[in-house]
PDB file of N, CA and C in Angstrom:
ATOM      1  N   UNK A   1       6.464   6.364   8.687  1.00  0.00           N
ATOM      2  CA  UNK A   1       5.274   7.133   9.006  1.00  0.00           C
ATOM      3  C   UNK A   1       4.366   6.264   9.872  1.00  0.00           C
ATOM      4  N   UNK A   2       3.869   6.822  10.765  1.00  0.00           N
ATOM      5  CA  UNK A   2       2.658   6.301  11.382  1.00  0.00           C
ATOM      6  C   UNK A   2       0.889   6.655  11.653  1.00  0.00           C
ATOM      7  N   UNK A   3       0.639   6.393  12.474  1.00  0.00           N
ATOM      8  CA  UNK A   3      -1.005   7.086  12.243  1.00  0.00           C
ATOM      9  C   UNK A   3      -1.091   8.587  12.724  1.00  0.00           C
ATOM     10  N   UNK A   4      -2.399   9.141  12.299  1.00  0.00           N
ATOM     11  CA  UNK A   4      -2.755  10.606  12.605  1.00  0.00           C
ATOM     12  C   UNK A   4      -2.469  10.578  13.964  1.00  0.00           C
ATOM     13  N   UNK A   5      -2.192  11.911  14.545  1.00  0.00           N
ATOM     14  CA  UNK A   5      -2.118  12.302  15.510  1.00  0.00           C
ATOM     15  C   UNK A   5      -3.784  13.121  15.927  1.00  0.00           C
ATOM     16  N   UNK A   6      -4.391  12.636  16.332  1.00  0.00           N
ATOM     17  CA  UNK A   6      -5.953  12.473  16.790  1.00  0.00           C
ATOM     18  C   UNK A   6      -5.978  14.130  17.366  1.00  0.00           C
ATOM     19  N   UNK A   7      -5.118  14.227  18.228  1.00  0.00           N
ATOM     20  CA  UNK A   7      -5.113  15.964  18.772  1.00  0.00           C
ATOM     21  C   UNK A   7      -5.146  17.059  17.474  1.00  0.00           C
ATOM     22  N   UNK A   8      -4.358  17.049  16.262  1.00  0.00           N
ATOM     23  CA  UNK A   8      -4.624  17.469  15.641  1.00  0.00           C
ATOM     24  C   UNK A   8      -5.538  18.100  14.547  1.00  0.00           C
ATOM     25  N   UNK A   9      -6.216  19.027  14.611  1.00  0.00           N
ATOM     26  CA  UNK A   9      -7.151  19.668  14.295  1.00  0.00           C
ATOM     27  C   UNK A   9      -7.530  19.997  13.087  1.00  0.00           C
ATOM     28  N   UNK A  10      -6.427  19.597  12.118  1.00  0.00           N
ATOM     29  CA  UNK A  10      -6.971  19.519  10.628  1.00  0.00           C
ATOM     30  C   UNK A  10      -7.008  18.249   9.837  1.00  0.00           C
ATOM     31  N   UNK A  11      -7.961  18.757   8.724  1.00  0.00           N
ATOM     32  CA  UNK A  11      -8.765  17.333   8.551  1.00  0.00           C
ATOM     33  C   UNK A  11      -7.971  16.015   7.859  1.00  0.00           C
ATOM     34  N   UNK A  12      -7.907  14.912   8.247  1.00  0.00           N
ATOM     35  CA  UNK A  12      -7.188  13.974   7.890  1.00  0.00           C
ATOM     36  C   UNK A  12      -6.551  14.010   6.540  1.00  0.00           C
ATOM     37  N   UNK A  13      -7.307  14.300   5.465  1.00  0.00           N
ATOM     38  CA  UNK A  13      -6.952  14.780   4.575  1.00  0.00           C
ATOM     39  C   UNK A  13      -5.256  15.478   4.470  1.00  0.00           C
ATOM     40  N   UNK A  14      -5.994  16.480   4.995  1.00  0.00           N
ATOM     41  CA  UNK A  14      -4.616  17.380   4.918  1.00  0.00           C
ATOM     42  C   UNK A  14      -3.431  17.085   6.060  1.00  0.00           C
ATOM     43  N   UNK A  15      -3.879  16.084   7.063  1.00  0.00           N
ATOM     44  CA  UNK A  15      -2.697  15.716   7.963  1.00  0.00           C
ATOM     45  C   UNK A  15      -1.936  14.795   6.641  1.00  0.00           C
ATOM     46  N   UNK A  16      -2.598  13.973   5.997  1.00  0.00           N
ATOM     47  CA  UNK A  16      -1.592  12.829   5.258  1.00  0.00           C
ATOM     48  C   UNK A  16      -1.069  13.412   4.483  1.00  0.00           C
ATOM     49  N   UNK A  17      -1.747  14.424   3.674  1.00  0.00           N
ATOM     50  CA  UNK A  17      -0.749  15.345   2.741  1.00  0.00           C
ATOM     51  C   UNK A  17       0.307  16.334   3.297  1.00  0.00           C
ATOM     52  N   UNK A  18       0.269  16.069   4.120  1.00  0.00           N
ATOM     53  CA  UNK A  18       1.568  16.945   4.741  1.00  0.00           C
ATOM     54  C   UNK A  18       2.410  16.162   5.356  1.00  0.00           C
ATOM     55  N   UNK A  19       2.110  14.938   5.857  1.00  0.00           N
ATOM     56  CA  UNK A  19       3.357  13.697   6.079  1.00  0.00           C
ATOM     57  C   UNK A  19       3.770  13.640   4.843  1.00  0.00           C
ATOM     58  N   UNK A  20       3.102  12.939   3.632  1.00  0.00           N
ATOM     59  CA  UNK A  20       3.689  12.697   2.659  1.00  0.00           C
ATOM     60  C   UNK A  20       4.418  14.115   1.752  1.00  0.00           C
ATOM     61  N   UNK A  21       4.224  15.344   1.766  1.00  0.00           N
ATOM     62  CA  UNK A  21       5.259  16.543   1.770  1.00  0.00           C
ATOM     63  C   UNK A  21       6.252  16.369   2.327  1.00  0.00           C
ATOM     64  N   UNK A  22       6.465  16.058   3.687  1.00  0.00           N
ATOM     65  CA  UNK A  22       7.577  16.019   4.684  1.00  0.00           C
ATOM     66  C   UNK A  22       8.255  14.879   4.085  1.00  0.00           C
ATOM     67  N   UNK A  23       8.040  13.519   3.610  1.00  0.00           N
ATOM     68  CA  UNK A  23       8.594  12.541   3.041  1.00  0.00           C
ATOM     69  C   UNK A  23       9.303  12.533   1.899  1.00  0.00           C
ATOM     70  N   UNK A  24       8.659  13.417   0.799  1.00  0.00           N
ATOM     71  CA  UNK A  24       9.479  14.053  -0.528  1.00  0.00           C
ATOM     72  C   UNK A  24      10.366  15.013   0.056  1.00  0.00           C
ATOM     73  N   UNK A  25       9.711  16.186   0.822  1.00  0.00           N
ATOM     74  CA  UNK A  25      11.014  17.104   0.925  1.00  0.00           C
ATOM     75  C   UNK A  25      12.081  16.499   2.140  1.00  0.00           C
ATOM     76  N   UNK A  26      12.561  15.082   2.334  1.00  0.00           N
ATOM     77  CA  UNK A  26      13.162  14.455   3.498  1.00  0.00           C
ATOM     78  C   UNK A  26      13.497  13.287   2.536  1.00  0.00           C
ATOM     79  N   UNK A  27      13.314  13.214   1.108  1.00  0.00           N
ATOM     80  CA  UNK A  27      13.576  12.178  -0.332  1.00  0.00           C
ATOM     81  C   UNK A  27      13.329  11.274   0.172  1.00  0.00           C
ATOM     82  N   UNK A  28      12.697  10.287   1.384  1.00  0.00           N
ATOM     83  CA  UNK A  28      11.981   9.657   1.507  1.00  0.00           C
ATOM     84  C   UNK A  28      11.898   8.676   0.327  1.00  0.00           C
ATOM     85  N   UNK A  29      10.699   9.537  -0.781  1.00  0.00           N
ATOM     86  CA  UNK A  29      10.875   9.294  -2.075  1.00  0.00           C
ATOM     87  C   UNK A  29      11.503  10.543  -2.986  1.00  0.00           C
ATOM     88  N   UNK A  30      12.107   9.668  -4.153  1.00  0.00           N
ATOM     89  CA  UNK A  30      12.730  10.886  -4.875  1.00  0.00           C
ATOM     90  C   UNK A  30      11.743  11.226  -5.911  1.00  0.00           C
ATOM     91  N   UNK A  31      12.116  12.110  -7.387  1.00  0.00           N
ATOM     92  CA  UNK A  31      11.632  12.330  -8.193  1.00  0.00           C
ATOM     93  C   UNK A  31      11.455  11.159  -9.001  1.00  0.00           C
ATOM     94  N   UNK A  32      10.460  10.625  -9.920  1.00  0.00           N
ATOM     95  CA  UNK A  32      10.013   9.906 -10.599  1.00  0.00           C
ATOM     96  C   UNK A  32       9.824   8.541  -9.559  1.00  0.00           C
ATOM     97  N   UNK A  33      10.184   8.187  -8.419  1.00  0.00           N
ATOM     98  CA  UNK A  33       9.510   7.036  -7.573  1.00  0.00           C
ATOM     99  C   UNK A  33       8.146   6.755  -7.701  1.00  0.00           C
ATOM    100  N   UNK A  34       7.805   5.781  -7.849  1.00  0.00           N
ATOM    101  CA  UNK A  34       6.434   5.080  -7.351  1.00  0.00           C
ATOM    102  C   UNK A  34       5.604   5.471  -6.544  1.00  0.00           C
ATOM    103  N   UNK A  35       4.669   6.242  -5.991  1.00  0.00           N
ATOM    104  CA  UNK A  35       3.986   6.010  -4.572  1.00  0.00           C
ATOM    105  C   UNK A  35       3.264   4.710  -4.221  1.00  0.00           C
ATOM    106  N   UNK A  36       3.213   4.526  -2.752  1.00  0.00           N
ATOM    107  CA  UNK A  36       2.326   3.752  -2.532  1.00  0.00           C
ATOM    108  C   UNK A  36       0.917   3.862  -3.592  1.00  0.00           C
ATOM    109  N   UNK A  37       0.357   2.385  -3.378  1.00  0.00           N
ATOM    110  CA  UNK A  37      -1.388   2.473  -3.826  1.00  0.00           C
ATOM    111  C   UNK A  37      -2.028   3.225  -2.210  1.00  0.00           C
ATOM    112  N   UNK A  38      -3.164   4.067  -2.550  1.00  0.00           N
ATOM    113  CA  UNK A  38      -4.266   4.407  -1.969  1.00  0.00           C
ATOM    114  C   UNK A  38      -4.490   3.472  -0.866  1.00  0.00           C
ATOM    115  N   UNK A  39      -4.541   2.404  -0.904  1.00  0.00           N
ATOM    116  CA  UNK A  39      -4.998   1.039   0.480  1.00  0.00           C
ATOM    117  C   UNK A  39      -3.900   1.003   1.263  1.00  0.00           C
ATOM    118  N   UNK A  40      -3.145   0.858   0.813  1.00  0.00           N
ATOM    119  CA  UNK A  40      -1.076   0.666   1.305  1.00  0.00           C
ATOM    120  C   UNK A  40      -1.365   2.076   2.034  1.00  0.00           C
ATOM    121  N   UNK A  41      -1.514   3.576   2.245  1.00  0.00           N
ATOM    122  CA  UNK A  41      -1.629   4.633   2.573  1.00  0.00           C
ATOM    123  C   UNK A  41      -2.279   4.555   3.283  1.00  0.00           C
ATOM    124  N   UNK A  42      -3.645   4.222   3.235  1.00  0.00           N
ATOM    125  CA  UNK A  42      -4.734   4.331   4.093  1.00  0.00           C
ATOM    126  C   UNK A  42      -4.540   3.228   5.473  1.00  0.00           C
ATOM    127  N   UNK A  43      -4.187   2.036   4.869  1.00  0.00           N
ATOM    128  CA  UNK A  43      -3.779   1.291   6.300  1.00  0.00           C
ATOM    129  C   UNK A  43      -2.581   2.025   7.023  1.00  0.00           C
ATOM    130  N   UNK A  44      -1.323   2.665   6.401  1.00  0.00           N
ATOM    131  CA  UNK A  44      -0.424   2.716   7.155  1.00  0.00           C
ATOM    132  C   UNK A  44      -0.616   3.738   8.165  1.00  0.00           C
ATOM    133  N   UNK A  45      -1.573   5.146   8.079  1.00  0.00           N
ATOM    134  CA  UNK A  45      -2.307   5.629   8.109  1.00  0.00           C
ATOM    135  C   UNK A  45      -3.314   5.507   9.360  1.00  0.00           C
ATOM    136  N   UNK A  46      -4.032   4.981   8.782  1.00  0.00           N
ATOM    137  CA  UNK A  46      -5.349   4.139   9.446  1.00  0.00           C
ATOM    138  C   UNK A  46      -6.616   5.261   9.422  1.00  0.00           C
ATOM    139  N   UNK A  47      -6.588   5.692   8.481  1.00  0.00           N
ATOM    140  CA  UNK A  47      -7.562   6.247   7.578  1.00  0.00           C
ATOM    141  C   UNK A  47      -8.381   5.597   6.434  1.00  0.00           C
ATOM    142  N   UNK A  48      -9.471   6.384   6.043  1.00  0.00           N
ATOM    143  CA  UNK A  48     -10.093   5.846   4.789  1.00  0.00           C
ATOM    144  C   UNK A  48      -9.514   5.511   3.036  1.00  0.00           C
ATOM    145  N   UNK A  49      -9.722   5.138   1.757  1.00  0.00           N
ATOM    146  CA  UNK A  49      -8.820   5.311   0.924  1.00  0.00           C
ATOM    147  C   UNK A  49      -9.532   6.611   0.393  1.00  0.00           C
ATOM    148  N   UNK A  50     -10.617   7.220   0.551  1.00  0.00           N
ATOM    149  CA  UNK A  50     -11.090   8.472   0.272  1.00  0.00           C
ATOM    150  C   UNK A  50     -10.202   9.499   0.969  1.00  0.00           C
ATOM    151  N   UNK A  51      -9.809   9.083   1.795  1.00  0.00           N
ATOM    152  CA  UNK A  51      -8.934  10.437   2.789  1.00  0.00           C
ATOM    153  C   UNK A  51      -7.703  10.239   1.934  1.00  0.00           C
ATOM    154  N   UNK A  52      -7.264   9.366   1.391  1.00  0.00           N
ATOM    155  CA  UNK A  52      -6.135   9.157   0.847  1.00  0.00           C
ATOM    156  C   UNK A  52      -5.435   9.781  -0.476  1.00  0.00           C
ATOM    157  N   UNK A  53      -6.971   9.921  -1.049  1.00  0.00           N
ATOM    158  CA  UNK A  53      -7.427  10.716  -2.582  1.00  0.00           C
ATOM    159  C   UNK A  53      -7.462  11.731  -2.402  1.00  0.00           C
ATOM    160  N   UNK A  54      -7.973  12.249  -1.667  1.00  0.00           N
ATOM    161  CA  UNK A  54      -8.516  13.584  -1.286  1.00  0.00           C
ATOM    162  C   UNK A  54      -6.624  14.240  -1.220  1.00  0.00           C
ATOM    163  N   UNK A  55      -5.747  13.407  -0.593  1.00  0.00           N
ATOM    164  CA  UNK A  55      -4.418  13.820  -0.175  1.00  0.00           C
ATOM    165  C   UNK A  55      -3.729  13.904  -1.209  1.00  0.00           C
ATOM    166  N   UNK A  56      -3.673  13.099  -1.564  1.00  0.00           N
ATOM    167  CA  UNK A  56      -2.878  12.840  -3.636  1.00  0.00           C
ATOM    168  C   UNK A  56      -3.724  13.876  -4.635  1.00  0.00           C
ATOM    169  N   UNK A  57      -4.646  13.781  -4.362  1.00  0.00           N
ATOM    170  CA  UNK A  57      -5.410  15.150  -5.038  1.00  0.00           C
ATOM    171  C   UNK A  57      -4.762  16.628  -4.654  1.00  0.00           C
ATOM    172  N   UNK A  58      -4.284  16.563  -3.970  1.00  0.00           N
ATOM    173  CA  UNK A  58      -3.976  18.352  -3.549  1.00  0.00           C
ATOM    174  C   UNK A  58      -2.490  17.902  -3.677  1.00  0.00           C
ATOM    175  N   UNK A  59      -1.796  16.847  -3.622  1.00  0.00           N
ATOM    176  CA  UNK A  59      -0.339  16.791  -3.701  1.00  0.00           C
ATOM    177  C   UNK A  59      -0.624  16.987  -5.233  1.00  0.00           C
ATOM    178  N   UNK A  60      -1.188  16.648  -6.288  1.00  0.00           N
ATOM    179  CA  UNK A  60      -1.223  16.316  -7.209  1.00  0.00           C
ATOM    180  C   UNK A  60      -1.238  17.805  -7.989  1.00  0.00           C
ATOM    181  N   UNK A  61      -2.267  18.970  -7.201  1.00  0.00           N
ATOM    182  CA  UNK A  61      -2.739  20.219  -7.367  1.00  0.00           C
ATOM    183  C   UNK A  61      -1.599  21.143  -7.441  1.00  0.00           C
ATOM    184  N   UNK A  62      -0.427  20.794  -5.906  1.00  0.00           N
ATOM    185  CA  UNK A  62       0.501  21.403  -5.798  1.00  0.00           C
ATOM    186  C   UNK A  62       1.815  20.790  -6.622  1.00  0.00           C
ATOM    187  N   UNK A  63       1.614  20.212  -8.184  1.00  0.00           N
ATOM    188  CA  UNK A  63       2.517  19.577  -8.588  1.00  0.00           C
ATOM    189  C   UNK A  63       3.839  18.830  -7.887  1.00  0.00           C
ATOM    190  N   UNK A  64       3.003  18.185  -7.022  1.00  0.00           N
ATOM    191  CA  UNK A  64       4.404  17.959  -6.603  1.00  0.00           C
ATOM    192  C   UNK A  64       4.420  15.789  -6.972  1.00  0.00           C
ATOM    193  N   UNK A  65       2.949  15.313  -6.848  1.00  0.00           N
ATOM    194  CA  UNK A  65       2.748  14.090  -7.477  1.00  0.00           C
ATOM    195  C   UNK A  65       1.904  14.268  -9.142  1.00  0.00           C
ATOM    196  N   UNK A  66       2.290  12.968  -9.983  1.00  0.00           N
ATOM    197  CA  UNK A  66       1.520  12.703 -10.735  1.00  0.00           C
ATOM    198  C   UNK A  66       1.143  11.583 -10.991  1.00  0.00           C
ATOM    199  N   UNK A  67      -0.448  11.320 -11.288  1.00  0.00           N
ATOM    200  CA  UNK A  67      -1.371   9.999 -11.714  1.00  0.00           C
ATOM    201  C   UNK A  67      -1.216   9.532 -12.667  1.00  0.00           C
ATOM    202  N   UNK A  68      -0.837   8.229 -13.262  1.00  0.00           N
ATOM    203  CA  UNK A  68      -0.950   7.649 -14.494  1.00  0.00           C
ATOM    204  C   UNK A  68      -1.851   6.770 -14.471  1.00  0.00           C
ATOM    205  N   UNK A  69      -3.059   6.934 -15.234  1.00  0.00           N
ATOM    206  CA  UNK A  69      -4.111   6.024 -15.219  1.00  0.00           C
ATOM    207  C   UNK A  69      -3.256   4.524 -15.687  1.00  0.00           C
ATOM    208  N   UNK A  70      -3.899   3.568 -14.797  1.00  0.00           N
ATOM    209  CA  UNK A  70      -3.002   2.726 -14.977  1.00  0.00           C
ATOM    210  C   UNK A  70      -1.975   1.825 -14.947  1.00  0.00           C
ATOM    211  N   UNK A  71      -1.159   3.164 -14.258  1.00  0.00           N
ATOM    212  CA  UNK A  71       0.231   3.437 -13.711  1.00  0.00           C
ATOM    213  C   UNK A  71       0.532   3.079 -12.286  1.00  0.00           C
ATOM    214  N   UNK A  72       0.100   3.887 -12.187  1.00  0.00           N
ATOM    215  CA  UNK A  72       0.040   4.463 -10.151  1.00  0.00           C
ATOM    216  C   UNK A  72       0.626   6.161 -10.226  1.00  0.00           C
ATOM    217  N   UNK A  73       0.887   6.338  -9.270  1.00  0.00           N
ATOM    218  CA  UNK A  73       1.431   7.590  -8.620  1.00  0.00           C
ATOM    219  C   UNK A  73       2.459   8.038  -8.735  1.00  0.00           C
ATOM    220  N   UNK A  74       3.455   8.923  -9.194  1.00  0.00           N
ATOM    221  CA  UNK A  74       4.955   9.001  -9.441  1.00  0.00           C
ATOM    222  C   UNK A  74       5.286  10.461  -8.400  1.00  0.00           C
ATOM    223  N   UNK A  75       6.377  10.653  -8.057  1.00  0.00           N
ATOM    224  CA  UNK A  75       6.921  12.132  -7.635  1.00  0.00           C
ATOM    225  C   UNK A  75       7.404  12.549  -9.206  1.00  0.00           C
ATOM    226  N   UNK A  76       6.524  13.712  -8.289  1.00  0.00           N
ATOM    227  CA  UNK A  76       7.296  15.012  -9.555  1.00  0.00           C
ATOM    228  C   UNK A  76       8.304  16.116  -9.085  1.00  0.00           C
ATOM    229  N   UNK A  77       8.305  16.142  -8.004  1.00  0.00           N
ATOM    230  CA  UNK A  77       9.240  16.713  -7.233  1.00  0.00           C
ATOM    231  C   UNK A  77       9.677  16.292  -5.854  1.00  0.00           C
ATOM    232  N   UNK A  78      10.828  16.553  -5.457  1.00  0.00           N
ATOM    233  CA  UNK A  78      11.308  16.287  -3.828  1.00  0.00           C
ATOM    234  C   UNK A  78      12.321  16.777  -3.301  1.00  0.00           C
ATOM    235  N   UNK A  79      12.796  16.663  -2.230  1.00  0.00           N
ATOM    236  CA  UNK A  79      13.726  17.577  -1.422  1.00  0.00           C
ATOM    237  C   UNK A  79      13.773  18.712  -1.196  1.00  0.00           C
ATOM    238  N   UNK A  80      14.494  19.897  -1.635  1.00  0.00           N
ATOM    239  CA  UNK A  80      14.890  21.262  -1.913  1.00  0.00           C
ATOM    240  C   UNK A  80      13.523  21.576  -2.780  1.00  0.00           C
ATOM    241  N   UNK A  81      12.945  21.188  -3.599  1.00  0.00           N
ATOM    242  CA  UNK A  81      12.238  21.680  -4.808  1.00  0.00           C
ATOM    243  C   UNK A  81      10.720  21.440  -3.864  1.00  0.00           C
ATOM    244  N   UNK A  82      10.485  20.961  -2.722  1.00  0.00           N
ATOM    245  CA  UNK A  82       8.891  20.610  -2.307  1.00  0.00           C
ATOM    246  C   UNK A  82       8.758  21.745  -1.424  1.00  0.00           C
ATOM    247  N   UNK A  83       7.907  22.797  -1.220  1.00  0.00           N
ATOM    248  CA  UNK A  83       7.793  23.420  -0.713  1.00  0.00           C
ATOM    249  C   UNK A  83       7.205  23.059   0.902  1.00  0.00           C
ATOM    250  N   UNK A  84       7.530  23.844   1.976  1.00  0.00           N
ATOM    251  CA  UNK A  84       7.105  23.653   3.442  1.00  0.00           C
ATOM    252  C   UNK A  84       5.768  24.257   3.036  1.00  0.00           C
ATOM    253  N   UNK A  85       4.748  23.618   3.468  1.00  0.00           N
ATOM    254  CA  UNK A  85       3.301  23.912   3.405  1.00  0.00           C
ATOM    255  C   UNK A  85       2.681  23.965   4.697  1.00  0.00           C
ATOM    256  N   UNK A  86       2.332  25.912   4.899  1.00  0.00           N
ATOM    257  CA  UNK A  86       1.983  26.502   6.007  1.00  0.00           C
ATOM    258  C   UNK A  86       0.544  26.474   6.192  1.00  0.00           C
ATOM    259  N   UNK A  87      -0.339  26.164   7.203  1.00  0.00           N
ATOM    260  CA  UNK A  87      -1.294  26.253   7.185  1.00  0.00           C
ATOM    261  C   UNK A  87      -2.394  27.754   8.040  1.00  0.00           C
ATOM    262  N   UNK A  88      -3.062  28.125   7.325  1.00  0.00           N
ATOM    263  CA  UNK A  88      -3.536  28.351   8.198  1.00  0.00           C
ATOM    264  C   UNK A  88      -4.940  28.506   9.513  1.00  0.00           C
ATOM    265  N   UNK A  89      -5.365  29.344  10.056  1.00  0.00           N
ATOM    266  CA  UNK A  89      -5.865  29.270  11.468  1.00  0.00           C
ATOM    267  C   UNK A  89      -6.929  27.712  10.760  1.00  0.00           C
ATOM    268  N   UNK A  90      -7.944  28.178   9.813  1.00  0.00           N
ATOM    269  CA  UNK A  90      -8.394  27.245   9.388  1.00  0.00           C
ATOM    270  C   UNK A  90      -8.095  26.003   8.923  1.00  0.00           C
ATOM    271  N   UNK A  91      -7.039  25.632   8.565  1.00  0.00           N
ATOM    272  CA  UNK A  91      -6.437  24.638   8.714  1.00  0.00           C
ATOM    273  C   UNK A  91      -5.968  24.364   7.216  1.00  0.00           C
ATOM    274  N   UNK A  92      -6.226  24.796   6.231  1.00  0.00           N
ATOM    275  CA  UNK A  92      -5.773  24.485   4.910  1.00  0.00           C
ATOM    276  C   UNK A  92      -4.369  25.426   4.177  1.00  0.00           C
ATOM    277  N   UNK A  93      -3.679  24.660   3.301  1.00  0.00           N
ATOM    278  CA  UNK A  93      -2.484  24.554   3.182  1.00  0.00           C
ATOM    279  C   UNK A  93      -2.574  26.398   1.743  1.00  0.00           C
ATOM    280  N   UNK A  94      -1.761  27.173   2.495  1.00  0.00           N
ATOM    281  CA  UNK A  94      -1.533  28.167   1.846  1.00  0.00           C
ATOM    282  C   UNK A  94      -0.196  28.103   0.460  1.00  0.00           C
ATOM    283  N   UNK A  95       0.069  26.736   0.470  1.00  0.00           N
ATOM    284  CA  UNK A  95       0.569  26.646  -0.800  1.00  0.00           C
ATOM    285  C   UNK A  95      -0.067  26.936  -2.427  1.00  0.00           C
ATOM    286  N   UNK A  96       0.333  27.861  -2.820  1.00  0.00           N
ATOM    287  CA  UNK A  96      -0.566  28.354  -4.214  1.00  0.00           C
ATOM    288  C   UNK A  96       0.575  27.962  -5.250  1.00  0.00           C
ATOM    289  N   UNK A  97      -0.105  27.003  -6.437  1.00  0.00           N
ATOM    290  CA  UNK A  97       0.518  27.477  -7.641  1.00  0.00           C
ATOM    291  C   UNK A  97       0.514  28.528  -8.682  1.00  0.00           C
ATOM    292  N   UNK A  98       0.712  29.511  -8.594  1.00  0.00           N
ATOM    293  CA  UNK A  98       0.199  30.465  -9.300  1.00  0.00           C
ATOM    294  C   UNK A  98       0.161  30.065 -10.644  1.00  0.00           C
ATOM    295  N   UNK A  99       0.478  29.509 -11.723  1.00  0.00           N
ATOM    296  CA  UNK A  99       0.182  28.906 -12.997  1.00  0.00           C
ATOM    297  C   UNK A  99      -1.496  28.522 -12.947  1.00  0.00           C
ATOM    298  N   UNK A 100      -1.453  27.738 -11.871  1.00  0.00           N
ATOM    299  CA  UNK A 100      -2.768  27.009 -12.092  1.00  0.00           C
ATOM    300  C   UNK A 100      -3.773  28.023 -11.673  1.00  0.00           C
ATOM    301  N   UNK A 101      -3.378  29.087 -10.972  1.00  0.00           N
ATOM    302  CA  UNK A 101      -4.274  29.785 -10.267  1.00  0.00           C
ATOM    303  C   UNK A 101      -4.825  30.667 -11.211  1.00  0.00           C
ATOM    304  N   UNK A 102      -3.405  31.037 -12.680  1.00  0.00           N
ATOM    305  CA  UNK A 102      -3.748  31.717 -13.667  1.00  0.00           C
ATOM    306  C   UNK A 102      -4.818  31.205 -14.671  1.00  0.00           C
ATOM    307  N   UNK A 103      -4.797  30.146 -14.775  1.00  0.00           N
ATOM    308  CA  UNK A 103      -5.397  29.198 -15.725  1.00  0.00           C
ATOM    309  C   UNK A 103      -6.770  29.141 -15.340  1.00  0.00           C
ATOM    310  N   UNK A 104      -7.001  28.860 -14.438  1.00  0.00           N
ATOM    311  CA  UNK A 104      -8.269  29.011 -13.432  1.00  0.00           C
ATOM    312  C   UNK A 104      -8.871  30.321 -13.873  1.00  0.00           C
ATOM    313  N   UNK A 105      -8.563  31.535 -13.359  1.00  0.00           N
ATOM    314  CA  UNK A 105      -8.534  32.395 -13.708  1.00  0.00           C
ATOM    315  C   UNK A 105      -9.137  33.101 -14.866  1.00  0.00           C
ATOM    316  N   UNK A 106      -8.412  32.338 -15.784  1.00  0.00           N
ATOM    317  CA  UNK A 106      -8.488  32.931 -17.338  1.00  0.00           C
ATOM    318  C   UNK A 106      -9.845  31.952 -17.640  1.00  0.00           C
ATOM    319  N   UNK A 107     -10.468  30.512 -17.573  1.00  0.00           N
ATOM    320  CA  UNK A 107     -11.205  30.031 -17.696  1.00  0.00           C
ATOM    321  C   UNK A 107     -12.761  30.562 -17.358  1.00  0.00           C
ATOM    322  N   UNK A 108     -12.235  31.527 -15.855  1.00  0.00           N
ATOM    323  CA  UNK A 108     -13.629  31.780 -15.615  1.00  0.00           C
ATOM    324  C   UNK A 108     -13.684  33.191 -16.389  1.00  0.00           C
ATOM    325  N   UNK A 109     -12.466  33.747 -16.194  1.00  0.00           N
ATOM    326  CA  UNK A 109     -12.943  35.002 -17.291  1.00  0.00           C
ATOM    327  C   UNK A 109     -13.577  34.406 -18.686  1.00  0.00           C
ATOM    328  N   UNK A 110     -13.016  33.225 -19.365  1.00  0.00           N
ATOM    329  CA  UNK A 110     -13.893  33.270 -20.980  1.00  0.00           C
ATOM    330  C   UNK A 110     -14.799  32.884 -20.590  1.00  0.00           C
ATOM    331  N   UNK A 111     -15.493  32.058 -19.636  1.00  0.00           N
ATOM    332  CA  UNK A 111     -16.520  32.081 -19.068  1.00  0.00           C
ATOM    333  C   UNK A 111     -18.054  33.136 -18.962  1.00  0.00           C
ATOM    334  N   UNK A 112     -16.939  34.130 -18.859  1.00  0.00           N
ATOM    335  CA  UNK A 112     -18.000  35.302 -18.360  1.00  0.00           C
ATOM    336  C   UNK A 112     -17.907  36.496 -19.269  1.00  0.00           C
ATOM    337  N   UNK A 113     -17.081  36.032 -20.182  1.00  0.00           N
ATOM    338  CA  UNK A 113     -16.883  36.843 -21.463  1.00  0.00           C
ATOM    339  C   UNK A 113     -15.968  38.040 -21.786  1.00  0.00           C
ATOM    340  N   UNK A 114     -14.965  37.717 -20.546  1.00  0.00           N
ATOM    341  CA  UNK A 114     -14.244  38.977 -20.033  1.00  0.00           C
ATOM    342  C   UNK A 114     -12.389  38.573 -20.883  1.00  0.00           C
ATOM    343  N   UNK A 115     -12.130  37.799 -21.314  1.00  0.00           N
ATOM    344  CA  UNK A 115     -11.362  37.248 -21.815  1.00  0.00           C
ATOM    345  C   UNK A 115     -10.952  38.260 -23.303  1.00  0.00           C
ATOM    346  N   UNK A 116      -9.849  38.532 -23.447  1.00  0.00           N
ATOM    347  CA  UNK A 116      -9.740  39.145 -24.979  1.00  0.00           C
ATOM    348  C   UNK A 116      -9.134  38.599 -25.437  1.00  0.00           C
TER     349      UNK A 116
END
């Protein structure tokens, strides 16, 4: 991998999370691998380590990484199993988990008292 492509129009963020998509679904890394640390990313990159979080955060959203306090970063999925993540006009990734979307969901309903 190398640095952002500067022409590109969505936000760094979501450029690194979509190299590192392309890297799991290309096994790059496999399932249960290590990720880089946040600094290791951000230099290779040449981004911030906030842009870096922000990226592992939504990989993390779209189950496809997980955080071990502690730990570091692991794959939870790769190859065949990582989905191609389409963006659109606006620039953010139309990948939905629907589980989480349910959960979400149901939270704001007991929220609002709509829950049975």
């Amino acid at each position: 991998m190398d640095k952002l492509d500067p022409a590109d129009s969505r936000a760094p963020y979501l450029q690194v999370a979509s190299r590192l998509r392309e890297a799991l679904r290309g096994e790059s890394y496999r399932q249960g691998d290590k990720l880089p640390p946040h600094q290791a990313i951000a230099e290779e990159f040449g981004v911030s380590v906030g842009t870096v979080k922000r990226a592992y955060a939504l990989l993390q959203d779209e189950q496809l990484i997980v955080t071990r306090q502690g730990q570091g970063t692991f794959v939870r999925a790769s190859g065949a199993a990582v989905p191609a993540a389409e963006t659109s006009p606006g620039g953010a990734s139309s990948v939905v988990n629907l589980a989480d979307l349910e959960r979400r969901l149901l939270a704001v309903e007991r929220k609002l008292g709509l829950a049975h």
